[in-house]
N, C-alpha and C. Protein backbone atom coordinates (compact mmCIF):
# COMPACT_ATOMS: atom_id res chain seq x y z
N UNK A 1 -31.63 3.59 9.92
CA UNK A 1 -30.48 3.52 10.80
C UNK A 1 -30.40 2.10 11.38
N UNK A 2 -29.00 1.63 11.65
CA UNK A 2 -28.73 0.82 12.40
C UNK A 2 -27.76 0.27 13.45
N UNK A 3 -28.13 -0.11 13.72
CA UNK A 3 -27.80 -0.17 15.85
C UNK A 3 -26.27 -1.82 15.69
N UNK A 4 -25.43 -1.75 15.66
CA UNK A 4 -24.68 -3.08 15.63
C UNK A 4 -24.40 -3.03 17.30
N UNK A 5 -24.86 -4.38 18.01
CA UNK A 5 -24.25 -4.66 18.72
C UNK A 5 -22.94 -6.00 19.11
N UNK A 6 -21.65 -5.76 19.29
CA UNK A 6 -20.51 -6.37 19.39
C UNK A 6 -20.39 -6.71 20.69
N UNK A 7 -19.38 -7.56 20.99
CA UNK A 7 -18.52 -7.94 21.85
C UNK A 7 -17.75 -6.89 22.30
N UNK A 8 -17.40 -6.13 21.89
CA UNK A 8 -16.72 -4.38 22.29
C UNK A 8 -17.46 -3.62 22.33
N UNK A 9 -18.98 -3.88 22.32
CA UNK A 9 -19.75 -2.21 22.40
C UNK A 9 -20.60 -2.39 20.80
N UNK A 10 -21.20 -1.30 21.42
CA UNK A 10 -22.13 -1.04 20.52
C UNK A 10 -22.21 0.19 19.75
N UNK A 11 -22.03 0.13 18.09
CA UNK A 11 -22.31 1.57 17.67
C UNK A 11 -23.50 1.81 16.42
N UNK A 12 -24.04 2.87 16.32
CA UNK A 12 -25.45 3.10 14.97
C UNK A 12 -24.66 3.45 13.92
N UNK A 13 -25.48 3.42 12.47
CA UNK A 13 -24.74 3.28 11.15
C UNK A 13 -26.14 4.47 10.53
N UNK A 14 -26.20 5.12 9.86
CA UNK A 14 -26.57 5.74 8.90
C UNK A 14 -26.09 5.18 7.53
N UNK A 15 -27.57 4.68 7.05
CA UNK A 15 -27.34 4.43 5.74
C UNK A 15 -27.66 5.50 4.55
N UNK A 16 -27.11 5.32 3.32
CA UNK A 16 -27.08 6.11 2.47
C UNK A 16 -28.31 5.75 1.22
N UNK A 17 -29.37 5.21 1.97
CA UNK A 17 -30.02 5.10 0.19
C UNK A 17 -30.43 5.61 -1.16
N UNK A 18 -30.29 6.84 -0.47
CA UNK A 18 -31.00 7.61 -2.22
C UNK A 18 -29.42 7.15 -2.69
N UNK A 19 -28.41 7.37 -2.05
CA UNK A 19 -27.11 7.15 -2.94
C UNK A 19 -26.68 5.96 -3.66
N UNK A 20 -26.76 4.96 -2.64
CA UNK A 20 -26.60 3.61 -2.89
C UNK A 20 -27.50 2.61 -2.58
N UNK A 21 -28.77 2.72 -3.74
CA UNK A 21 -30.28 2.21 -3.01
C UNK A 21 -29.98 0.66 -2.88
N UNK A 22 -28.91 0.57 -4.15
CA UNK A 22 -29.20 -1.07 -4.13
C UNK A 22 -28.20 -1.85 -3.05
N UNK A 23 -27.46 -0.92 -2.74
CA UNK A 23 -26.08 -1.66 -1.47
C UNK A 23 -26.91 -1.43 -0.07
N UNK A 24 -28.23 -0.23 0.11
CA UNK A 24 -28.84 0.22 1.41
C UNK A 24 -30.04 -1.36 0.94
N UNK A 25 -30.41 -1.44 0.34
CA UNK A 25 -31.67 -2.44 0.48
C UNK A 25 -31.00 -3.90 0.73
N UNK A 26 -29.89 -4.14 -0.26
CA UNK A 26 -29.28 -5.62 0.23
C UNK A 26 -28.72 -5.58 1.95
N UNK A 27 -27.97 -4.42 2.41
CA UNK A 27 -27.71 -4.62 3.68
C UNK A 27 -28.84 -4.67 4.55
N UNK A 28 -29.85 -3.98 4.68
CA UNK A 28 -31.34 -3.98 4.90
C UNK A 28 -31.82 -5.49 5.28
N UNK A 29 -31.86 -6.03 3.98
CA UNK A 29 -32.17 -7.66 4.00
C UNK A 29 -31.15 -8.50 5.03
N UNK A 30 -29.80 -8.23 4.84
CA UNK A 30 -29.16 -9.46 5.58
C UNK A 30 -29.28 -9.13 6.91
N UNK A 31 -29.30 -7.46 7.06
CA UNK A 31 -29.90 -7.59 8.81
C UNK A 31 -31.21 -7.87 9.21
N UNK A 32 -32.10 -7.84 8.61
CA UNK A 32 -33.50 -7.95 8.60
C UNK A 32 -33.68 -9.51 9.01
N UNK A 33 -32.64 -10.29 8.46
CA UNK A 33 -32.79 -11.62 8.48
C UNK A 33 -32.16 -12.23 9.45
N UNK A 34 -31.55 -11.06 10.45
CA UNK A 34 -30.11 -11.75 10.79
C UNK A 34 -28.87 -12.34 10.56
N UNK A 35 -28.85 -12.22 9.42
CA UNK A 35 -27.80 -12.88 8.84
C UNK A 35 -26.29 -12.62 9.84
N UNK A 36 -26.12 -11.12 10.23
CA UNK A 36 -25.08 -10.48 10.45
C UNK A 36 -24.81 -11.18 12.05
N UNK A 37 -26.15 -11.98 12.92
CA UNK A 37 -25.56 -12.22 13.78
C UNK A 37 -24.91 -13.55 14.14
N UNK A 38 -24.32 -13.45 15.26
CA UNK A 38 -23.00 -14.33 15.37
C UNK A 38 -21.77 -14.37 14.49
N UNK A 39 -21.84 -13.37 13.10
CA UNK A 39 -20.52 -12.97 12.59
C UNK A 39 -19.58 -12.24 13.43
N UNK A 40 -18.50 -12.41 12.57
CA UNK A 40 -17.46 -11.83 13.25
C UNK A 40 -16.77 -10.54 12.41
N UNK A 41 -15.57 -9.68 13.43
CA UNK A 41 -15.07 -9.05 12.60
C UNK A 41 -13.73 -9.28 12.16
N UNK A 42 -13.03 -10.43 11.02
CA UNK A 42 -12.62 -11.31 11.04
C UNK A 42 -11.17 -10.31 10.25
N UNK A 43 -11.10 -9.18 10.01
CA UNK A 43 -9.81 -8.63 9.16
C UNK A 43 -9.72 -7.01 9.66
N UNK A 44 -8.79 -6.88 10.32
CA UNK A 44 -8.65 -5.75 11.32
C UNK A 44 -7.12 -5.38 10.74
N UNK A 45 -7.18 -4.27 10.47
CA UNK A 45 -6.18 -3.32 9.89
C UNK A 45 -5.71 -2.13 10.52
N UNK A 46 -5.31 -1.79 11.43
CA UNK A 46 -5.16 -0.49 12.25
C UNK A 46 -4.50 0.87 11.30
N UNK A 47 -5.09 1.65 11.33
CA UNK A 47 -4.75 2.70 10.39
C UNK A 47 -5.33 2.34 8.78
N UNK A 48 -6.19 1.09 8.90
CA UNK A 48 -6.77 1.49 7.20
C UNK A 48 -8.37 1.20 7.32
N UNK A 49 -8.76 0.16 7.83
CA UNK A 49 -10.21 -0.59 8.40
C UNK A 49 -10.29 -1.62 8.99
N UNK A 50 -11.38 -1.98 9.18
CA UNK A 50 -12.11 -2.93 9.99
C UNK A 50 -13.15 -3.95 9.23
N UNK A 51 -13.18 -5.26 9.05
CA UNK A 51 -13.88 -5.87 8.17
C UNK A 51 -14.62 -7.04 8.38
N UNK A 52 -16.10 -7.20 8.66
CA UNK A 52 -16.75 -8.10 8.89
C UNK A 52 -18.04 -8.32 7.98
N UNK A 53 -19.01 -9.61 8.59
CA UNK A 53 -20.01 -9.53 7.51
C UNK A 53 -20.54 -10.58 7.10
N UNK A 54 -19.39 -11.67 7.34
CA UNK A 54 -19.19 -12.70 6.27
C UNK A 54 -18.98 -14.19 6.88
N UNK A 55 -18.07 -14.35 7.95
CA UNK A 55 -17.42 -15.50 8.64
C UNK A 55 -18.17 -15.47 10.18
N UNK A 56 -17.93 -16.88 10.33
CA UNK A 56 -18.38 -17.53 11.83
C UNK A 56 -16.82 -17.37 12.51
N UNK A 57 -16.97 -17.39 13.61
CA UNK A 57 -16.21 -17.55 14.44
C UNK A 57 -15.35 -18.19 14.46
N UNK A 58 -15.74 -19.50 13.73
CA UNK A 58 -14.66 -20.50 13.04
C UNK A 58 -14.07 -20.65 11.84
N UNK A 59 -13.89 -19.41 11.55
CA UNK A 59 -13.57 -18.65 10.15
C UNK A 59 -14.16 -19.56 8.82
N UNK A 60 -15.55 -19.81 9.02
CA UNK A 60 -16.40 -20.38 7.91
C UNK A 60 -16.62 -19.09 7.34
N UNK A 61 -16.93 -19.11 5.99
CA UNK A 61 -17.50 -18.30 4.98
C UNK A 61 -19.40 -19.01 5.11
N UNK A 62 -19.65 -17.61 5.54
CA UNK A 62 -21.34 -17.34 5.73
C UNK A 62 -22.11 -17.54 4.24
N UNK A 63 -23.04 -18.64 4.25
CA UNK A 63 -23.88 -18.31 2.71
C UNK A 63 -24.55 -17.37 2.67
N UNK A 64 -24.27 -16.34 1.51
CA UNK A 64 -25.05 -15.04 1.41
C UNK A 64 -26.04 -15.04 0.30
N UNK A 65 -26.64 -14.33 -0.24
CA UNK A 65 -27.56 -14.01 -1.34
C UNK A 65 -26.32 -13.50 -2.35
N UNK A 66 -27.06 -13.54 -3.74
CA UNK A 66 -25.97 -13.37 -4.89
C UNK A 66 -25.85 -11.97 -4.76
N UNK A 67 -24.82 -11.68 -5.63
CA UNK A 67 -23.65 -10.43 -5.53
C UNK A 67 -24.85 -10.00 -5.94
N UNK A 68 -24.27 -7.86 -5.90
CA UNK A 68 -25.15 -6.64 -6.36
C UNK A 68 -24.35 -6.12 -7.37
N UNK A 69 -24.77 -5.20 -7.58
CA UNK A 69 -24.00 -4.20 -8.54
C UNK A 69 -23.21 -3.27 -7.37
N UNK A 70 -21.83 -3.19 -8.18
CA UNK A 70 -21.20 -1.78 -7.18
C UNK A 70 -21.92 -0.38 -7.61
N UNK A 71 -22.09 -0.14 -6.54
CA UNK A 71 -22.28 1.26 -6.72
C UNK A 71 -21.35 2.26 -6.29
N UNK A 72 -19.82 1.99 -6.57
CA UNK A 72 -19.12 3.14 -6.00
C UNK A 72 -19.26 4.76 -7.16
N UNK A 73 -19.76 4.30 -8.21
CA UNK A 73 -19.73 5.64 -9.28
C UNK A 73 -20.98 6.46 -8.35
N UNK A 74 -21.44 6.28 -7.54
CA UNK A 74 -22.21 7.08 -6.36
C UNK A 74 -21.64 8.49 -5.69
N UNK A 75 -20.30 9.04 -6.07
CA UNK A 75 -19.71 9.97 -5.46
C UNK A 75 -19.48 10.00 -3.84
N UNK A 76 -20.06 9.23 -3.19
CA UNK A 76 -19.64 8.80 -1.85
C UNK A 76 -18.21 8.45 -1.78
N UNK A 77 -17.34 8.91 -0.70
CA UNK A 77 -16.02 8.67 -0.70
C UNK A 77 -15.42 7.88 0.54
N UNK A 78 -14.39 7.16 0.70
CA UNK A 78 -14.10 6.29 1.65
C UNK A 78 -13.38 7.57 2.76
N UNK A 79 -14.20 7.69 3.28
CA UNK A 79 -13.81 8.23 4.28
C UNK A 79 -13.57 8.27 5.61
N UNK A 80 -12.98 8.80 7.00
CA UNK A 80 -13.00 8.03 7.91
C UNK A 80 -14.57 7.85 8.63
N UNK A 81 -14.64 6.58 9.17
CA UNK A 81 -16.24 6.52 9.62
C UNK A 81 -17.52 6.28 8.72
N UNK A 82 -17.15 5.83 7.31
CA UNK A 82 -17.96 5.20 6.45
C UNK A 82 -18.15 4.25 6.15
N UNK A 83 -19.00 3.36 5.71
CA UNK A 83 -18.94 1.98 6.11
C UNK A 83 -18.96 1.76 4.47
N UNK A 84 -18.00 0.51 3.99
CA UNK A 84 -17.87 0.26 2.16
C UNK A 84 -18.33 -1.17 2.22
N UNK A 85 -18.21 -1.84 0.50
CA UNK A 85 -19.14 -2.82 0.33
C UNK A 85 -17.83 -3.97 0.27
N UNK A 86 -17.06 -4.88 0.77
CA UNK A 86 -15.99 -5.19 0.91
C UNK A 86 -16.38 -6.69 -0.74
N UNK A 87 -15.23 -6.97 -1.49
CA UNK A 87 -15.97 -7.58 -2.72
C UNK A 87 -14.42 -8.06 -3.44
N UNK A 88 -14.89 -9.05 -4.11
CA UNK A 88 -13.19 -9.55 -4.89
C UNK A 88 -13.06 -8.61 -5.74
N UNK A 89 -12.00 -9.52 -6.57
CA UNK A 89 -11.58 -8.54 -7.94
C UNK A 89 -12.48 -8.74 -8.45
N UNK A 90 -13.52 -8.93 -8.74
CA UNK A 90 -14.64 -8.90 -9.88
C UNK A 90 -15.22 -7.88 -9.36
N UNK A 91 -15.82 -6.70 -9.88
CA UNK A 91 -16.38 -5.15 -9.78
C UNK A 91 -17.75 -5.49 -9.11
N UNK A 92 -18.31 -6.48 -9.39
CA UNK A 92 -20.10 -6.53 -8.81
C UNK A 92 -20.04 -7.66 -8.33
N UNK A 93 -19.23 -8.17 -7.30
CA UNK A 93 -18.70 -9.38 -6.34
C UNK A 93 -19.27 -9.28 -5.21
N UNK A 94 -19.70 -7.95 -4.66
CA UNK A 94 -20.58 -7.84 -2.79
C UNK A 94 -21.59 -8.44 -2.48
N UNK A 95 -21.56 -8.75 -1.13
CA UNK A 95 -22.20 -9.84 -0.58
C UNK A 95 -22.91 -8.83 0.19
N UNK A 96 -22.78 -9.79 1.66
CA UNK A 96 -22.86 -9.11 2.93
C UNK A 96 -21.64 -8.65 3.44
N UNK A 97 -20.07 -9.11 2.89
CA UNK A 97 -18.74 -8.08 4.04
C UNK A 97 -19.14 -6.85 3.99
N UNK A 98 -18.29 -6.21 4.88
CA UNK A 98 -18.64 -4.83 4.71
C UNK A 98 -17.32 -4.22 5.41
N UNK A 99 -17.06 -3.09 5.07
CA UNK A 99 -15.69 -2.59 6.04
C UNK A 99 -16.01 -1.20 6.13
N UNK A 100 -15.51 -1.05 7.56
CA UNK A 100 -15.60 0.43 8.28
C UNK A 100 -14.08 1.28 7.84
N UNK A 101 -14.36 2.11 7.51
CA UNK A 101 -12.86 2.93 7.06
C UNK A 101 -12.38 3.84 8.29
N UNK A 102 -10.79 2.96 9.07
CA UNK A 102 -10.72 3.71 10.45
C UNK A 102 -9.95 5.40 9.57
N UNK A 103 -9.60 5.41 8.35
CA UNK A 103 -8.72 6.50 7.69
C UNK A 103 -9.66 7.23 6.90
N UNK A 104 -9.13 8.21 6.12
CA UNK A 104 -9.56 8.28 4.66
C UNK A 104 -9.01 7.47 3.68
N UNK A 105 -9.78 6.35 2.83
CA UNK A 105 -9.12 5.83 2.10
C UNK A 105 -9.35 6.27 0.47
N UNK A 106 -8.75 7.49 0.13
CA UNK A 106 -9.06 7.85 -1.01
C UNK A 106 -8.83 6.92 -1.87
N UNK A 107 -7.75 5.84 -1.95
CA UNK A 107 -7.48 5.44 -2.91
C UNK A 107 -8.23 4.33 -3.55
N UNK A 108 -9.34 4.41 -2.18
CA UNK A 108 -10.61 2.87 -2.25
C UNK A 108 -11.62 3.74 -3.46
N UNK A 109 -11.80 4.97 -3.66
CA UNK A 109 -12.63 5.77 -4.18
C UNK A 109 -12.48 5.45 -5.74
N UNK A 110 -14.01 5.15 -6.40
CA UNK A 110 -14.02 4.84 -8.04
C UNK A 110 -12.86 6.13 -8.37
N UNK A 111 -12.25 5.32 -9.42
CA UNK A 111 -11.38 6.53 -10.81
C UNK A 111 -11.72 6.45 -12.08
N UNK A 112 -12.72 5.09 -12.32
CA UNK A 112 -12.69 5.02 -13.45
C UNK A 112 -12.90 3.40 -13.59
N UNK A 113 -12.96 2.75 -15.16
CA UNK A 113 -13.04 1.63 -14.93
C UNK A 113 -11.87 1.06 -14.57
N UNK A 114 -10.41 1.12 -14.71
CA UNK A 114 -9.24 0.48 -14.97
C UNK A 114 -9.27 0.53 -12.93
N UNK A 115 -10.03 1.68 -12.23
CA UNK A 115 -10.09 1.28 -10.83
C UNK A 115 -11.01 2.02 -10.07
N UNK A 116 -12.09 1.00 -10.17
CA UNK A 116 -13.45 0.85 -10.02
C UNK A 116 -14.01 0.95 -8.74
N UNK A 117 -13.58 0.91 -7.48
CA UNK A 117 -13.64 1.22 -6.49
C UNK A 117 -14.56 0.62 -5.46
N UNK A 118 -14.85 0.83 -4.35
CA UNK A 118 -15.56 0.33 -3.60
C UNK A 118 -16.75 1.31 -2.63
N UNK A 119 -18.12 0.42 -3.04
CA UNK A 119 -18.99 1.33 -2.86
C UNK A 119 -19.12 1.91 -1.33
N UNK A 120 -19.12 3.50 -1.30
CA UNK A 120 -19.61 3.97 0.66
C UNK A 120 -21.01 3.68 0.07
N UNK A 121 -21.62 3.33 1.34
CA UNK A 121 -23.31 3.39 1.23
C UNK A 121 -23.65 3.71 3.18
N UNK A 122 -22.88 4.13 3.88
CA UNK A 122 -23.61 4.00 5.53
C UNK A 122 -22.19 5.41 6.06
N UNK A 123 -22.58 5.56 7.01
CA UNK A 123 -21.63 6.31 7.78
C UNK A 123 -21.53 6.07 9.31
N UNK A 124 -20.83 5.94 10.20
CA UNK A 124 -21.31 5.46 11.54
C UNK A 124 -21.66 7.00 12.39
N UNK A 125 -22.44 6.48 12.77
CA UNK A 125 -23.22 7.49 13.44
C UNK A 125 -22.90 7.83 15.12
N UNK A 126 -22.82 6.91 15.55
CA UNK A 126 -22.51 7.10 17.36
C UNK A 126 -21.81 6.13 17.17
N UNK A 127 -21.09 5.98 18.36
CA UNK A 127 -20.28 4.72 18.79
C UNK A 127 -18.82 4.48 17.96
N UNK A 128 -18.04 5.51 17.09
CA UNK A 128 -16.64 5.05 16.74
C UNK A 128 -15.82 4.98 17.94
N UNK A 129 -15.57 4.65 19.11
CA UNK A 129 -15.15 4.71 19.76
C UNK A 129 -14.83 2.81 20.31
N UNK A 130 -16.24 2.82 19.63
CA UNK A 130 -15.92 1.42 19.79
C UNK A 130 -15.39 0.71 18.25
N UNK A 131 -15.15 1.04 17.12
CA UNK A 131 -14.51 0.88 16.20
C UNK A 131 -13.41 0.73 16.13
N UNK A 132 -12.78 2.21 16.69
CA UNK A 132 -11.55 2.37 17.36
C UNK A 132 -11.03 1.33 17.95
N UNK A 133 -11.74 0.80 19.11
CA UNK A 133 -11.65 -0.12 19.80
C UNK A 133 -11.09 -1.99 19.08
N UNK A 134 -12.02 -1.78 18.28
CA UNK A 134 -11.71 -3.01 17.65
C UNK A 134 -10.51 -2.88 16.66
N UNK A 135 -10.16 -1.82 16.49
CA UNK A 135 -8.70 -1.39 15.46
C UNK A 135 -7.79 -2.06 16.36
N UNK A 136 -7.49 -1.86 17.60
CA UNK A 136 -6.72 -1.78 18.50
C UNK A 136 -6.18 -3.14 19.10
N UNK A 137 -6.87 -4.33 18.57
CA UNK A 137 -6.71 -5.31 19.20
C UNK A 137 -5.68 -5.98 18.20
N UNK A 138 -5.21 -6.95 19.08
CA UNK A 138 -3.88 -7.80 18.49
C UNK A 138 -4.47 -8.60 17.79
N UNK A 139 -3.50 -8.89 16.30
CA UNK A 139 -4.02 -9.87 14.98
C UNK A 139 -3.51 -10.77 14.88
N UNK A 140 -3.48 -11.75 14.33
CA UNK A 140 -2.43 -13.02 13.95
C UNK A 140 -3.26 -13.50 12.31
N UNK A 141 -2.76 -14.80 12.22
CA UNK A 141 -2.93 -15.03 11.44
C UNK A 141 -3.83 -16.48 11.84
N UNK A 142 -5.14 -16.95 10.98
CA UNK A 142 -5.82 -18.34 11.40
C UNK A 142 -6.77 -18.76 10.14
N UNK A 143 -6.29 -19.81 10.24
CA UNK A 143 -7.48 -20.87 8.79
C UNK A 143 -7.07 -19.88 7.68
N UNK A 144 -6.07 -19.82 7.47
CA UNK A 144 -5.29 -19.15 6.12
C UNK A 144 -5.69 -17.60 6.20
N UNK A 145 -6.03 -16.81 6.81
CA UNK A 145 -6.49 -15.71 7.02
C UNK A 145 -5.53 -14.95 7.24
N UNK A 146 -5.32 -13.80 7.23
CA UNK A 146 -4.25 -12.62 7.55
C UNK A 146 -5.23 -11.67 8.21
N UNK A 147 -4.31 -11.17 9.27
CA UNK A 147 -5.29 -10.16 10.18
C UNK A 147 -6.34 -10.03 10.97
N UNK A 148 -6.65 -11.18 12.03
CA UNK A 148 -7.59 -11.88 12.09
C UNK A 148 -7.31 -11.20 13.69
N UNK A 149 -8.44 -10.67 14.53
CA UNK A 149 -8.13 -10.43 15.58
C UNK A 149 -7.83 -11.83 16.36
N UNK A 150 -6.54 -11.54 17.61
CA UNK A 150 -6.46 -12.84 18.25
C UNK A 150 -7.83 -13.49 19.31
N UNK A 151 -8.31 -12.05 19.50
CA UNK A 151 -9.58 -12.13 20.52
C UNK A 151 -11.04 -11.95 19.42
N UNK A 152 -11.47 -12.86 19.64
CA UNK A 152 -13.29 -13.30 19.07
C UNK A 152 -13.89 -11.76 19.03
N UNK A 153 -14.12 -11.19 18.05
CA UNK A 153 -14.72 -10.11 18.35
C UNK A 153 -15.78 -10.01 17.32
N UNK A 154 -17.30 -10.60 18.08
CA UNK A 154 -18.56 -11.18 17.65
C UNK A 154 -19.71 -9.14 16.87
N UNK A 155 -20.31 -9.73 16.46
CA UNK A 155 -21.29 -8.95 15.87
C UNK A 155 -22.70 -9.75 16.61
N UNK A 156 -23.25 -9.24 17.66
CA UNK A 156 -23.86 -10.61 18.41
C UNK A 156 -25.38 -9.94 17.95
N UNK A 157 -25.46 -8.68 17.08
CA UNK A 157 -27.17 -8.57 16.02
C UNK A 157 -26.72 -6.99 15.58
N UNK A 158 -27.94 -6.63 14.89
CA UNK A 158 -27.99 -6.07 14.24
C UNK A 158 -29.22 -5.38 13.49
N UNK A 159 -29.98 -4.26 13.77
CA UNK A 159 -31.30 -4.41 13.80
C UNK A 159 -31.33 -3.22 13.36
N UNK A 160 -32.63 -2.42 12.97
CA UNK A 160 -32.75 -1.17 12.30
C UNK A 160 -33.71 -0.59 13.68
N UNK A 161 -33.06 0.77 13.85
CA UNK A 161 -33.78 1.56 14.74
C UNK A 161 -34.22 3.20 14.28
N UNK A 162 -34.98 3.46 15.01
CA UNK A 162 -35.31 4.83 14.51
C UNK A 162 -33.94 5.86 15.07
N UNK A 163 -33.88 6.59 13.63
CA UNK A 163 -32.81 7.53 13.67
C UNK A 163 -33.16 9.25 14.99
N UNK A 164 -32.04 9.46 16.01
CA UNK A 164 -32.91 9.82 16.88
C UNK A 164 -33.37 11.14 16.40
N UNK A 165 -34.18 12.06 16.93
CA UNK A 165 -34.31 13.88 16.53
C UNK A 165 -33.19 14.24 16.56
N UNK A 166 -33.02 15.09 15.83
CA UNK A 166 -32.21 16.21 15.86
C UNK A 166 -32.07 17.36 16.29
């Protein structure tokens, strides 16, 4: 499990590894390392997701470790409150982005190769409220970007905690 704390709050993530071992171990690493902190959540979509991972504050592109394999043929589905592997048009392009799905986005879901999909590997666990939250804020546009919240809304760490009893 893991604990993100933001500039809006803080929420935990359940990861999926038996499903998506190799998208749960690379995210593993970039928080392990920190990578994720002082990112931002730099592409905010109200009614589809939320997308960070990757950029500084000054909409730099973060150096990451080389791409993975997708694993969306995993049967995991974009659903609301799942966290996906965010990646270009090239099928095994993921880094560290990552995007929270504020909907169901069936249509993000593998069909096949002709549309290959994008891997779920986490689910959020506590705290959509503050997700929500970050849906909600006003976007513009900056450093060629579309959708960019107008207000800084930091990822200030990111750490693995024990998942609580049940």
């Amino acid at each position: 499990m893991l604990e993100f704390k933001t500039s809006k709050g803080t929420f935990t993530v359940q990861l999926f590894d038996k499903q998506a071992p190799i998208t749960v171990e690379n995210f593993y690493r970039y928080a392990d390392e920190g990578f994720f902190d002082g990112t931002i959540f730099h592409r905010v979509i109200p009614g589809f997701m939320v997308q960070g991972g990757g950029l500084t504050d000054d909409m730099q592109n973060k150096q990451g470790h080389a791409p993975i394999k997708n694993e969306a043929t995993n049967g995991l589905k974009n659903k609301r409150g799942t966290l996906a592997m965010a990646r270009t048009n090239q099928v095994d392009s993921a880094t560290s982005q990552f995007f929270i799905n504020l909907v169901d986005n069936d249509f993000l879901d593998h069909k096949g190769q002709s549309n290959y999909g994008y891997a779920v590997f986490g689910r959020v666990d506590s705290g959509m409220e503050v997700i929500d939250a970050i849906a909600a804020v006003k976007t513009g546009s900056r450093s060629g970007h579309q959708d960019v919240p107008v207000e800084t809304i930091t990822i200030e760490s990111v750490k693995r905690i024990e998942a609580p009893a049940k």
